[in-house]
Protein backbone atom coordinates (compact mmCIF):
# COMPACT_ATOMS: atom_id res chain seq x y z
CA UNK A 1 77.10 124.43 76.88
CA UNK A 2 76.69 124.23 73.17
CA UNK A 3 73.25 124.70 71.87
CA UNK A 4 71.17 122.03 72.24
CA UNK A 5 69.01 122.14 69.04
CA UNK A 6 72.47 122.00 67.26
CA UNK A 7 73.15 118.82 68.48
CA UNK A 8 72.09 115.46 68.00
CA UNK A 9 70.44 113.11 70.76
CA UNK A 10 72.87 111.16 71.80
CA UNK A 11 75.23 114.44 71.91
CA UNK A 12 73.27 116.06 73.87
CA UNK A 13 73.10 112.98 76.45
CA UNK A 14 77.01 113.42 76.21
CA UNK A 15 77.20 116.77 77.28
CA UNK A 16 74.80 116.72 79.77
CA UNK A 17 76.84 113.94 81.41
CA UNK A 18 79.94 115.81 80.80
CA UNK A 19 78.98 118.62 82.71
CA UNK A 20 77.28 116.73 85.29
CA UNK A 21 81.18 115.17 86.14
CA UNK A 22 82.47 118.45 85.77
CA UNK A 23 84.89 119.38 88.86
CA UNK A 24 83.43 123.05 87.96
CA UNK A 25 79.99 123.12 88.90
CA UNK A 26 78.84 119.45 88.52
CA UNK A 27 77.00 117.07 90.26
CA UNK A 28 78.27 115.80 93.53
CA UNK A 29 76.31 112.91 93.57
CA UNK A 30 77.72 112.57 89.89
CA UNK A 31 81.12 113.58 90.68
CA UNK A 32 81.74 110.83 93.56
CA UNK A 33 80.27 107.83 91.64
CA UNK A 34 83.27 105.18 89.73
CA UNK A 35 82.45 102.09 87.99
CA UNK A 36 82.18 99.84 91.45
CA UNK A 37 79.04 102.36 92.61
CA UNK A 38 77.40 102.77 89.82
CA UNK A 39 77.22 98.92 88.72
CA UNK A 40 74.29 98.09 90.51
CA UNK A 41 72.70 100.37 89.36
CA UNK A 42 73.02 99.29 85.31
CA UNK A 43 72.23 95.77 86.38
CA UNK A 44 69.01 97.22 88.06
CA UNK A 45 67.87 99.34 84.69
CA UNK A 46 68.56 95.96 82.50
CA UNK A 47 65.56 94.37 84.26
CA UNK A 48 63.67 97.31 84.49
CA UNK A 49 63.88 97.08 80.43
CA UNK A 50 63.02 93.30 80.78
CA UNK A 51 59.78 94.30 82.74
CA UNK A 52 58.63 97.31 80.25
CA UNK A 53 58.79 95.22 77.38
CA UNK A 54 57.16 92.79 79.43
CA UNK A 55 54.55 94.87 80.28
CA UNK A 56 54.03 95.36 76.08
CA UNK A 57 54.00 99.52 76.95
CA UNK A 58 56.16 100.95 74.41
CA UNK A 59 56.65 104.37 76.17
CA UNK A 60 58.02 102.70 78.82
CA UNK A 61 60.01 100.32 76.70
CA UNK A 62 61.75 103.85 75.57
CA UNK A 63 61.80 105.47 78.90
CA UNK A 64 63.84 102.39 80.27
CA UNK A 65 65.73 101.94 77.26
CA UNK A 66 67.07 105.86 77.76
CA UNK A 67 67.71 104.95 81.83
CA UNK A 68 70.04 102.16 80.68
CA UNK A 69 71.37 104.35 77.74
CA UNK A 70 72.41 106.85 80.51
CA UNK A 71 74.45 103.96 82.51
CA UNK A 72 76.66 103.41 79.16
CA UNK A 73 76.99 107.08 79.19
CA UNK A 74 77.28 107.29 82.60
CA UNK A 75 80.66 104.42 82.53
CA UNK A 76 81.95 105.99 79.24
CA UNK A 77 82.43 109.59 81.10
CA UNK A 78 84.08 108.02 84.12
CA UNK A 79 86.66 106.25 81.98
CA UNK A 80 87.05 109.22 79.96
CA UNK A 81 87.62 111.67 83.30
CA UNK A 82 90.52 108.61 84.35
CA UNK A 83 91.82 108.87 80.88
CA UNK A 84 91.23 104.89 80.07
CA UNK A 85 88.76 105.30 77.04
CA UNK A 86 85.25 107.24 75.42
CA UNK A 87 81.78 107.00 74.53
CA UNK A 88 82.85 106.00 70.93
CA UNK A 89 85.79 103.96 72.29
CA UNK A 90 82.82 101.79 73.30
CA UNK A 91 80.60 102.62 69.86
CA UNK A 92 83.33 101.69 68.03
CA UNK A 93 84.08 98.39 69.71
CA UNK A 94 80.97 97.03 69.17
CA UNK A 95 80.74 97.82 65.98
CA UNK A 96 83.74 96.15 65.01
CA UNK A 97 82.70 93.13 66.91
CA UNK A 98 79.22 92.87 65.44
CA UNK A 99 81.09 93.08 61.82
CA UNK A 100 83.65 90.71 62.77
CA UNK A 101 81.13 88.19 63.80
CA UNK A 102 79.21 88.36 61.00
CA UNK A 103 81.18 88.07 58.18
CA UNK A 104 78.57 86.25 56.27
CA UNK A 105 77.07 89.99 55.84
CA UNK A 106 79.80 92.27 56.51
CA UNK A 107 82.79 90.17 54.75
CA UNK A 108 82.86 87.96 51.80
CA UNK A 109 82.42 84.48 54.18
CA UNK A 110 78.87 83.09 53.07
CA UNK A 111 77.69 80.22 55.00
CA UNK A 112 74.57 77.81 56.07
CA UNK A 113 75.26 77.55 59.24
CA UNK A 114 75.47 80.67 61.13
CA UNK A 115 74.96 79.90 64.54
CA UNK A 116 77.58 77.40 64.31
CA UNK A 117 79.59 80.24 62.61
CA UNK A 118 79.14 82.89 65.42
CA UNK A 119 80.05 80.55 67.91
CA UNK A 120 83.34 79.83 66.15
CA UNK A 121 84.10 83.00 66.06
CA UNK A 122 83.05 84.06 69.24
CA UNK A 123 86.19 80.21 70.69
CA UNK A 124 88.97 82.56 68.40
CA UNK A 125 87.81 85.34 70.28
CA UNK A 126 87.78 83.97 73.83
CA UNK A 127 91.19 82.61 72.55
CA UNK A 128 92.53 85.15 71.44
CA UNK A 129 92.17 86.78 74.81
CA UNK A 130 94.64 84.25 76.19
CA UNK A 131 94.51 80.50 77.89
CA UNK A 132 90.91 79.76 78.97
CA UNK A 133 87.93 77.04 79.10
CA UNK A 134 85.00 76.04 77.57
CA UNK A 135 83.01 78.04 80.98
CA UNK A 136 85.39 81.56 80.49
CA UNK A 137 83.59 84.39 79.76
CA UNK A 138 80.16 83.36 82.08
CA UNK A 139 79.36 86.41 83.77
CA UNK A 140 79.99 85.81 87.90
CA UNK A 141 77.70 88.74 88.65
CA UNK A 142 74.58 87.05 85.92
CA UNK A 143 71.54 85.33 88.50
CA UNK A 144 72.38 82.56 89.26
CA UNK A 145 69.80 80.26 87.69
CA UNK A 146 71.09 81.82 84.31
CA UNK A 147 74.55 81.47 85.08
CA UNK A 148 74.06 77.88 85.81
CA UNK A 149 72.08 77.67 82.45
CA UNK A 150 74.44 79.32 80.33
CA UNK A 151 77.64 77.49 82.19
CA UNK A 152 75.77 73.79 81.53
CA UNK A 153 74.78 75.10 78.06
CA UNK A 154 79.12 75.70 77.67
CA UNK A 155 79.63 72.30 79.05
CA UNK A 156 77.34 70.65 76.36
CA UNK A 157 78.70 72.24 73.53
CA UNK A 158 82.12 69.90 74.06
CA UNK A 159 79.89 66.79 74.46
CA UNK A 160 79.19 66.95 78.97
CA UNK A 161 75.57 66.47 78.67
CA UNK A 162 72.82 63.76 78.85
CA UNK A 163 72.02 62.05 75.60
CA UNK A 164 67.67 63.32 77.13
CA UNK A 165 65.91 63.72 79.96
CA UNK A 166 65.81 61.33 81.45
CA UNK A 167 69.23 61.63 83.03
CA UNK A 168 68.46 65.18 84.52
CA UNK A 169 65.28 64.05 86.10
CA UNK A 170 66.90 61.10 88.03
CA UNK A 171 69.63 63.60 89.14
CA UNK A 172 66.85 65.59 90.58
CA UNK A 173 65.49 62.88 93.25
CA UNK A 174 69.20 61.69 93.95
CA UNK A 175 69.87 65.54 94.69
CA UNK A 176 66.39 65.53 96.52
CA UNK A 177 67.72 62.67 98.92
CA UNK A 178 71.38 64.51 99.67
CA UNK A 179 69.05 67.42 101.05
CA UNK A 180 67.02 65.11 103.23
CA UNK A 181 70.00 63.72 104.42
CA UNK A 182 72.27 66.64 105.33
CA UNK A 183 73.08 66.77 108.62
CA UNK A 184 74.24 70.22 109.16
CA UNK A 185 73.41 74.31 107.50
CA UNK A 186 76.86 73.65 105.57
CA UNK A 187 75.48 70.33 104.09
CA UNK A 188 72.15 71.71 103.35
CA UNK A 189 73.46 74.87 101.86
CA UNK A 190 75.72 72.52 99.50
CA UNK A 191 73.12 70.32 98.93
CA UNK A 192 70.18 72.60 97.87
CA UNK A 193 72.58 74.49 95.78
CA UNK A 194 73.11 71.21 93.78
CA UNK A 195 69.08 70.50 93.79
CA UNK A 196 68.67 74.06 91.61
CA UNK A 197 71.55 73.71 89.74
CA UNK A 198 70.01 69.84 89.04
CA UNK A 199 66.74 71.45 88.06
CA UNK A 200 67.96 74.03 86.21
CA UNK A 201 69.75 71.79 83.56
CA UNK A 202 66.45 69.51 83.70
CA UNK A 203 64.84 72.75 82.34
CA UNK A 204 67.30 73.28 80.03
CA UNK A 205 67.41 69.76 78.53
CA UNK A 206 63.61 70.02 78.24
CA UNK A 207 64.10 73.75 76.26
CA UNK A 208 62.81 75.63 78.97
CA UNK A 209 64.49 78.75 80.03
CA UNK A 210 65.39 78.51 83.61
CA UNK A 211 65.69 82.28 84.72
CA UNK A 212 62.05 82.88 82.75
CA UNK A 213 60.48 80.75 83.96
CA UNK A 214 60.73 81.27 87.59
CA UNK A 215 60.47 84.93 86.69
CA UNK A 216 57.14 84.04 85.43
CA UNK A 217 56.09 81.65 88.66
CA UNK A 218 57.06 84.58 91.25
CA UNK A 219 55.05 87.06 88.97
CA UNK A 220 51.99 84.43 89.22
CA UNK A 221 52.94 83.61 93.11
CA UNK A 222 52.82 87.93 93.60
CA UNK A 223 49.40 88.28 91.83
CA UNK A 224 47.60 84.94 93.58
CA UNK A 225 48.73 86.52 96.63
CA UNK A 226 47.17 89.99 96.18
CA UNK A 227 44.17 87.99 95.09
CA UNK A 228 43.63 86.23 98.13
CA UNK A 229 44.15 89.23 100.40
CA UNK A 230 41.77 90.84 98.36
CA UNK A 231 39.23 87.78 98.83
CA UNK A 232 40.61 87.84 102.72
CA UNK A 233 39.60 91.86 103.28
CA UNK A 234 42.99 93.20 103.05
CA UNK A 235 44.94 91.23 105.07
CA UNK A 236 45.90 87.15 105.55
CA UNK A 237 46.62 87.96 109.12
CA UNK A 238 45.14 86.15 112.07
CA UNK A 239 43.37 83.53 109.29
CA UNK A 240 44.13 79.68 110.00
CA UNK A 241 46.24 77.63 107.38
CA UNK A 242 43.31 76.07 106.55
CA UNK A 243 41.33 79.31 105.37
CA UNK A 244 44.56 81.03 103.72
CA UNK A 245 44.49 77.49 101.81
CA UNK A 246 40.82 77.63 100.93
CA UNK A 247 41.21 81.46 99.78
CA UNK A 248 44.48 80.31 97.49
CA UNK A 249 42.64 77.08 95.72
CA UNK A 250 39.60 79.82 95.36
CA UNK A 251 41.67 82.48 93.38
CA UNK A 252 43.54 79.63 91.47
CA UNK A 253 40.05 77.96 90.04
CA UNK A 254 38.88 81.53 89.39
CA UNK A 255 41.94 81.87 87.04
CA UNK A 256 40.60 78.72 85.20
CA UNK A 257 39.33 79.21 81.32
């Protein structure tokens, strides 16, 4: 292996990943993965990012950031091993795509609107790609609360939305009623799924971000929890309904400014 204070970072990432696919000597583990395997695992270091720079700890901001660098890596070898494309295949694509979308810095096309610009450019794109929707391009494998955003978010920008809220927030106790009256797991399955996907675009419509803020309410659910277990000796077992209640309405008023 070349020398390693010879090379910069990001080729010495390269190299180490190279050799770790090598037939000769590599990683097994390594060796057996393709882009099916290792997929869950790049989805799984995108939120760990999400929760370091949550967490406001910028050394593990960059320790994250360099476990999801490695999964680019990691997908760039094993197209490069089946001879489809490289690491700077992929540099290089995004590059061009970042200067082709903003031409109002790379190019000579000034303009006061750029969102409205990028997302012009982003319909010749989609386009360009062949026959397709205002909804193509949604990620199937996003959660699903911002899928559901980002497809209602689609549907709005060619005019399928309520004129406010107050639209959203009826469809949410019509929705409420189809789930009371299901009659059947099918049904109810259906039916609930509408009830989020109703609540979701209330959220939206009220500029709340869907996929946040239940992120948010589970982190507060996890932490009121641990609270009252504390409060509760270690454990909520055995303890009525009525005491776990009186232990949760404790920690929440202790929360209280």
């Amino acid at each position: 292996m070349p020398d390693a204070a010879n090379q910069s970072p990001i080729d010495r990432l390269l190299v180490i990943m190279r050799q770790l696919r090598n037939p000769d000597g590599g990683c097994e583990w390594d060796l057996a993965q393709n882009f099916s395997t290792i997929a869950p695992y790049t989805i799984e270091e995108a939120y760990e990012v999400s929760d370091a720079i949550a967490s406001g700890d910028p050394a593990a901001i960059r320790d994250e950031l360099g476990d999801l660098l490695l999964q680019v890596v990691f997908h760039s070898q094993i197209a490069t091993d089946d001879g489809l494309f490289g690491f700077d295949d992929v540099a290089n694509t995004i590059s061009d795509k970042m200067e082709r979308r903003h031409p109002h810095i790379f190019g000579d096309a000034k303009t006061d609107d750029v969102r409205r610009q990028w997302e012009a450019i982003k319909a010749d794109e989609r386009a360009a790609e062949g026959p397709s929707g205002a909804l193509a391009g949604v990620a199937l494998s996003l959660p699903a609360l911002l899928r559901a955003q980002k497809l209602q978010g689609r549907a709005a920008r060619v005019g399928f939305d309520w004129p406010d809220t107050d639209g959203p927030r009826d469809k949410i106790a019509e929705e409420l009623a189809e789930v009371a009256g299901a009659t059947d797991d099918s049904e109810r399955h259906e039916e609930v799924g509408d009830l989020l996907f109703a609540v979701v675009n209330y959220a939206r419509k009220l500029g709340v971000d869907a996929e946040g803020a239940l992120r948010d309410a589970n982190a507060k659910f996890a932490r009121r929890f641990a609270a009252m277990e504390d409060r509760a000796g270690g454990t909520l077992t055995g303890l009525s309904l009525d005491a776990q209640e009186a232990h949760w309405q404790a920690v929440k008023l202790s929360e209280r400014p």
